[in-house]
Protein backbone atom coordinates (compact mmCIF):
# COMPACT_ATOMS: atom_id res chain seq x y z
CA UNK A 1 58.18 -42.37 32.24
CA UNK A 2 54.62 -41.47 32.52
CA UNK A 3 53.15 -38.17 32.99
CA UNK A 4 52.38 -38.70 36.16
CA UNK A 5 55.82 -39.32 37.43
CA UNK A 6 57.11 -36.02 35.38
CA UNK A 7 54.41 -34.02 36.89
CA UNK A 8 55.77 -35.38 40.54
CA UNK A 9 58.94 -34.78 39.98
CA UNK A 10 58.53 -30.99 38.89
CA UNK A 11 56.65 -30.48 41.87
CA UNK A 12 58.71 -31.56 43.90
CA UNK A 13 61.69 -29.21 41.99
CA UNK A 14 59.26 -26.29 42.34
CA UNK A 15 58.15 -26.93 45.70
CA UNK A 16 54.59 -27.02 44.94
CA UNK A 17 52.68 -29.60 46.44
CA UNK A 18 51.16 -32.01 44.14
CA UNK A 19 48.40 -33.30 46.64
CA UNK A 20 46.53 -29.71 45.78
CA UNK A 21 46.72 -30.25 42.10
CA UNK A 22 43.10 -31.73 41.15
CA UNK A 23 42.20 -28.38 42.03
CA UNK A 24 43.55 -26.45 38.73
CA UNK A 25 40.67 -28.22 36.79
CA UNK A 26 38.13 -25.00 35.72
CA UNK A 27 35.49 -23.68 37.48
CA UNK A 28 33.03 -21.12 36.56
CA UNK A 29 30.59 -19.08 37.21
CA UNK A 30 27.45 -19.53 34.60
CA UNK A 31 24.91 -17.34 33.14
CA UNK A 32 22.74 -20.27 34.78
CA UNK A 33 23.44 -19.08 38.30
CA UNK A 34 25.67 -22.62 38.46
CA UNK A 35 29.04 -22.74 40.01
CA UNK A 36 30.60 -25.84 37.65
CA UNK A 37 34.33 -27.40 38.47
CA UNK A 38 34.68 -28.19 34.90
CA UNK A 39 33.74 -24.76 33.60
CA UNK A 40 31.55 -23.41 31.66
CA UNK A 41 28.95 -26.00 29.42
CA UNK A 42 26.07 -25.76 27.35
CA UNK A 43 24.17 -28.74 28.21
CA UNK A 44 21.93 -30.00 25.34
CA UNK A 45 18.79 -30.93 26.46
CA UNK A 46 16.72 -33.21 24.30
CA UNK A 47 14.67 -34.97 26.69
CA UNK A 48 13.84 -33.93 30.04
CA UNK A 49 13.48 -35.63 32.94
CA UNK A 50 11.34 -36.02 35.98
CA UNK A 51 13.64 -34.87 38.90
CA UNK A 52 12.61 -38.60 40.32
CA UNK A 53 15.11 -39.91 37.96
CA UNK A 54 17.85 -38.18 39.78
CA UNK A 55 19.54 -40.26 43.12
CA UNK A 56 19.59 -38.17 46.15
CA UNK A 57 22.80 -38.79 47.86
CA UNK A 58 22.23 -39.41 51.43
CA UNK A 59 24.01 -37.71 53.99
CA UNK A 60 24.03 -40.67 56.54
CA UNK A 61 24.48 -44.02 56.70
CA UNK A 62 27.12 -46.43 56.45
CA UNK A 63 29.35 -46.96 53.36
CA UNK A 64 28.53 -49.81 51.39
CA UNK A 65 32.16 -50.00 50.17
CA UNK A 66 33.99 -51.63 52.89
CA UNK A 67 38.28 -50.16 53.05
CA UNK A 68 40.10 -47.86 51.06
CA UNK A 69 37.95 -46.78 48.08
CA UNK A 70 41.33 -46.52 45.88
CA UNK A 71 41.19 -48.74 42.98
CA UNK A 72 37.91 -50.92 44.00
CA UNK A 73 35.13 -49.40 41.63
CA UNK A 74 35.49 -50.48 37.97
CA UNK A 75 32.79 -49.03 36.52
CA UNK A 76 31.14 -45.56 36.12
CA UNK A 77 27.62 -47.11 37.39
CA UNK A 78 29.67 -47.59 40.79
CA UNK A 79 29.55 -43.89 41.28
CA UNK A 80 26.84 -43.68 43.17
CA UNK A 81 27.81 -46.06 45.95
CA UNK A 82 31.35 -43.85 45.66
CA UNK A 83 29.58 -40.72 46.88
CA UNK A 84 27.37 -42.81 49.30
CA UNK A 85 30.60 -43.27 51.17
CA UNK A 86 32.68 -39.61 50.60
CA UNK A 87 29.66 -37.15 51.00
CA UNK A 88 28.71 -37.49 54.21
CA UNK A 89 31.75 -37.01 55.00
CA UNK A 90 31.85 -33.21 53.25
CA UNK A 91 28.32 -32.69 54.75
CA UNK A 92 29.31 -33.15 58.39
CA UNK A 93 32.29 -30.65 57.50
CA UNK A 94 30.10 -27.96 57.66
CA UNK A 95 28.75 -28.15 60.90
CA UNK A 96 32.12 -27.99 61.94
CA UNK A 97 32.51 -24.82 60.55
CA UNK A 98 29.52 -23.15 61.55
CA UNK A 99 27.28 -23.31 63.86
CA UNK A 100 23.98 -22.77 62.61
CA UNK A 101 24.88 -23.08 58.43
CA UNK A 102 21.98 -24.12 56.62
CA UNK A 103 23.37 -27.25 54.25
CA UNK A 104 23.07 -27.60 50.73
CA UNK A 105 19.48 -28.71 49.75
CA UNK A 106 20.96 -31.88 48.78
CA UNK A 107 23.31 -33.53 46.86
CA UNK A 108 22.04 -35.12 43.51
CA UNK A 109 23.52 -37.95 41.69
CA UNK A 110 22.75 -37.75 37.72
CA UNK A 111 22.86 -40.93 36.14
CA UNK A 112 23.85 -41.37 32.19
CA UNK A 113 21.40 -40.31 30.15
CA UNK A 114 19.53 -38.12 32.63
CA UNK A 115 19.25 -34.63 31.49
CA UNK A 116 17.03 -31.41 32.72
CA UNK A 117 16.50 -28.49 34.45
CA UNK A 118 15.37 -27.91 38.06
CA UNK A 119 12.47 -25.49 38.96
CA UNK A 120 15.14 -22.73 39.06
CA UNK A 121 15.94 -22.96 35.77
CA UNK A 122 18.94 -24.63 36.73
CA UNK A 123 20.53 -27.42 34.08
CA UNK A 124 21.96 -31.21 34.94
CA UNK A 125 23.43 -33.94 33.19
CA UNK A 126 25.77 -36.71 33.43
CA UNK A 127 28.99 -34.27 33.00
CA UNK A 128 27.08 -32.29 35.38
CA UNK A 129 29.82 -30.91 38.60
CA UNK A 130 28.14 -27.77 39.68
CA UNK A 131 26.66 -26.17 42.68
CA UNK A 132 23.41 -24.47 41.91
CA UNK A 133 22.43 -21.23 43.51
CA UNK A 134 18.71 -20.90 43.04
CA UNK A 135 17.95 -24.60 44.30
CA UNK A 136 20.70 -24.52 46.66
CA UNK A 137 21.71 -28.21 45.04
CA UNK A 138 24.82 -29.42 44.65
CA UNK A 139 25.00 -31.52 40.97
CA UNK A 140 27.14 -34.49 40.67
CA UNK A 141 27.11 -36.37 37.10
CA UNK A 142 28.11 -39.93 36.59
CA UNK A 143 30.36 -39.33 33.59
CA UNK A 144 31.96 -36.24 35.45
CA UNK A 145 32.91 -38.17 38.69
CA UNK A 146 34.08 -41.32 37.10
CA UNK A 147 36.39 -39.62 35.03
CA UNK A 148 36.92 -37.53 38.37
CA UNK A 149 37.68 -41.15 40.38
CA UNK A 150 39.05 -43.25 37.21
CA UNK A 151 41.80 -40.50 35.85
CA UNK A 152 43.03 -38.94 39.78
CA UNK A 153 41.79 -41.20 42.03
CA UNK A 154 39.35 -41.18 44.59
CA UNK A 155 40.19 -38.40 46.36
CA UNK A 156 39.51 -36.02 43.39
CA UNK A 157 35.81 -36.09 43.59
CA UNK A 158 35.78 -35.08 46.98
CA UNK A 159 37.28 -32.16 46.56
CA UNK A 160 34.70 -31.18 43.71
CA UNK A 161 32.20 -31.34 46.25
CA UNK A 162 34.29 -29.61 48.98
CA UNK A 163 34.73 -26.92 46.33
CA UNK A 164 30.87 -26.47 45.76
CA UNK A 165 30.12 -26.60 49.06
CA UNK A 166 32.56 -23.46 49.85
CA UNK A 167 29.93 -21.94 46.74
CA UNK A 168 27.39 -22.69 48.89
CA UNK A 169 28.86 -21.02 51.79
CA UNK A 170 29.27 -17.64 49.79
CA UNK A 171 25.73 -18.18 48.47
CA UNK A 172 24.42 -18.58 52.15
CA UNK A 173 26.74 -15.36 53.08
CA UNK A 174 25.21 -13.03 50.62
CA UNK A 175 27.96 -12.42 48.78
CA UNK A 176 28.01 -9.73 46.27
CA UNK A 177 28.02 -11.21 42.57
CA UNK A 178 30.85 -10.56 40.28
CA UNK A 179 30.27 -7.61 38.34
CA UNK A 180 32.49 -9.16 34.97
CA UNK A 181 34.15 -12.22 34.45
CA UNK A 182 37.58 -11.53 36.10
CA UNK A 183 35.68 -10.49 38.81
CA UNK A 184 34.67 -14.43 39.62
CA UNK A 185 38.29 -15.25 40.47
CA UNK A 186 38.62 -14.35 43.79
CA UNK A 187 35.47 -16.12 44.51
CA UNK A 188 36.48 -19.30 42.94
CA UNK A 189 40.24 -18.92 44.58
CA UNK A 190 38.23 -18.75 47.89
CA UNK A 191 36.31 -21.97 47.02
CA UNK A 192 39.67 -23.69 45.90
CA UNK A 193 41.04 -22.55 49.81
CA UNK A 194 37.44 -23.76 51.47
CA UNK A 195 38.41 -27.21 49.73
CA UNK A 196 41.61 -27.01 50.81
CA UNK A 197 40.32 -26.02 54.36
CA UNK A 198 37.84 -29.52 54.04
CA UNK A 199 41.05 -31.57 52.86
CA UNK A 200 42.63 -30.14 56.55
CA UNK A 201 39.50 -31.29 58.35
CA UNK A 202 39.67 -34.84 56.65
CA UNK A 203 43.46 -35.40 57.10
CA UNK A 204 42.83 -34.10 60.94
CA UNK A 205 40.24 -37.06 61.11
CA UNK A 206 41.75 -39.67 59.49
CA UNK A 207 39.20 -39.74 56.03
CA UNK A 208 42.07 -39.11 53.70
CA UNK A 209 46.03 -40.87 52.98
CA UNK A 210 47.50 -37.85 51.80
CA UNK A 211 50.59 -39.78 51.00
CA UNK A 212 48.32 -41.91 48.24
CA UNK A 213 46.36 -39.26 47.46
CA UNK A 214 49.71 -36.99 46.50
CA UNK A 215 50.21 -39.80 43.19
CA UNK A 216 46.47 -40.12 42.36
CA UNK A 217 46.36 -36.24 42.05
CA UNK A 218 49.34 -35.38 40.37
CA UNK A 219 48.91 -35.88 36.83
CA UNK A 220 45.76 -33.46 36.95
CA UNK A 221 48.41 -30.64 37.13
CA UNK A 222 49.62 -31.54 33.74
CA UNK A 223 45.75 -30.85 32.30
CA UNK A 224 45.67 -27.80 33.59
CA UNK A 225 48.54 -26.14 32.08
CA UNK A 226 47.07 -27.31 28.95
CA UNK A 227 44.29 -25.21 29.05
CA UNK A 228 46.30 -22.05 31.59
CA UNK A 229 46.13 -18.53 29.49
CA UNK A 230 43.59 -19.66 26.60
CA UNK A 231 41.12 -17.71 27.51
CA UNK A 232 41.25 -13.63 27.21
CA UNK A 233 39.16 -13.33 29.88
CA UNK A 234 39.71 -15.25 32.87
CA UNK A 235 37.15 -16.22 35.59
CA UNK A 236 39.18 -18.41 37.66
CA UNK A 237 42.90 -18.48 38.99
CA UNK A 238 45.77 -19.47 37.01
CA UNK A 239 47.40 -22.88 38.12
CA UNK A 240 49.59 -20.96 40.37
CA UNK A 241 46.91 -19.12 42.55
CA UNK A 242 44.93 -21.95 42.71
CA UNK A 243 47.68 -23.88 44.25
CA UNK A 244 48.30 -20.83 46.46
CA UNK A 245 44.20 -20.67 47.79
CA UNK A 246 44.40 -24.76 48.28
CA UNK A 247 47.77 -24.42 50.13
CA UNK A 248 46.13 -21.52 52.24
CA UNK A 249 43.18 -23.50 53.63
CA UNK A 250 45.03 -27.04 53.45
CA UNK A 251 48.92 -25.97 55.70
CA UNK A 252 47.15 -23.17 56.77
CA UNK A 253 47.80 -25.03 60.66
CA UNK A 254 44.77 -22.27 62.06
CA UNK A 255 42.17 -24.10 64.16
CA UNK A 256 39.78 -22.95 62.11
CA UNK A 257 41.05 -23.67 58.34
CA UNK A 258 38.83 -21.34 56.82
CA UNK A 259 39.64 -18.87 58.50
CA UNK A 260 42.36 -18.40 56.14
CA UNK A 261 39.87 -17.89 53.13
CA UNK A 262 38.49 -15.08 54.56
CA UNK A 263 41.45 -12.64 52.61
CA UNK A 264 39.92 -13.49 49.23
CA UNK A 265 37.04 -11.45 49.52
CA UNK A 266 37.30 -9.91 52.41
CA UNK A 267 33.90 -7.60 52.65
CA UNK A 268 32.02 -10.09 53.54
CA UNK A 269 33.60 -12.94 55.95
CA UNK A 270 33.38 -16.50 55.29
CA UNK A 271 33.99 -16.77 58.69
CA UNK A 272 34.07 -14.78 62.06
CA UNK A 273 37.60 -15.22 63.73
């Protein structure tokens, strides 16, 4: 039986929906002022690169991928073209959100072998998933989202971006910083409930087959719990209450998903109900 089938099964015992699990993957808050979904890195920078050498991911435009993007891309080089198709679709989330929400800068694809630092001191490479709050850029690596696409399927990397885009949000906000490292977790549980919030937008419009994307996301539950309670100090939810924040945005059933985020920290609104 393989582990994805176990990993069904017991959420299915435990009534937790699997379709929210790519979401207990890591995320942290660096000393970099970076928001990463695999937590915490040091990247290693031995040559830099010319910010040219990055691929801005545009936010229009038709997909060059024609169908369902399940199972068609082979290679990580085919990432690009991936998020040619599935970011736009995150981008125009926002404006349905707020009104006047200035968007992420962009949306930067970082091919292998590409590795630097942007003028805010902020640092990029392949593994790169991370949402950057000097340059307002959102950092997507091609190592990081093929083994986002190739292990979970293809809805796994848009929920990344979802995710950083709900950083963005806070950064737009003004929300206080953390003042310690537990202090992060309500901040990333609210980001796990914005994606979960996005996930409720795309199943509303017909982006996402939540009934596919319940098997390509259900063995990422079993990584998680690998790694659950290693750490003395915790800056993001355990598995559970990052199931709990995706469940609140995703069946939240408000007109407004986000709405429901708003409890996590609640001094400053993510929205206005």
């Amino acid at each position: 039986m393989d582990s994805g089938r176990v990993v069904l099964e017991w959420c299915v015992k435990t009534r937790i929906p699997v379709f929210l699990a790519v979401l207990l993957l890591f995320v942290a808050g660096a000393a970099d002022g970076s928001f990463s979904f695999l937590g915490t890195r040091v990247i290693q920078v031995s040559n830099v690169y010319s910010i040219t050498r990055l691929q801005p991911t545009p936010v229009g435009g038709a997909c060059p991928i024609q169908g369902d993007l399940e199972g068609k891309l082979v290679s990580s080089s085919q990432m690009s073209s991936y998020l040619n198709c599935v970011v736009p679709g995150v981008d125009g989330w926002i404006d349905t959100v707020y009104s006047s929400m200035p968007h992420p800068a962009g949306y930067l694809f970082v091919p292998r072998g590409v590795a630097g630092s942007d003028a805010s001191g902020c640092p990029y490479d392949e593994a790169s998933l991370h949402y950057c709050l000097g340059s307002q850029m959102v950092y997507l690596g091609e190592s990081a989202v093929w083994q986002q696409y190739s292990t979970y399927g293809d809805a796994a990397p848009v929920v990344v971006v979802a995710h950083e885009v709900t950083h963005h949000f806070q950064r737009m906000l003004r929300m206080p910083h953390a003042a310690d490292r537990n202090g992060q977790i309500p901040y990333e549980n609210q980001a796990d409930c914005g994606a979960g919030a996005f996930m409720a937008y795309a199943s509303g419009a017909g982006m996402m087959d939540p009934e596919d994307d319940i098997i390509d996301l259900a063995g990422s539950l079993a990584e998680a719990g690998k790694h659950d309670g290693l750490e003395i100090e915790r800056d993001h939810g355990k598995p559970e209450e990052r199931l709990a924040a995706f469940d609140r945005g995703y069946l939240s059933g408000d007109a407004q998903p986000m709405s429901a985020c708003i409890a996590y920290v609640p001094g400053v609104p993510i929205v206005t109900q």
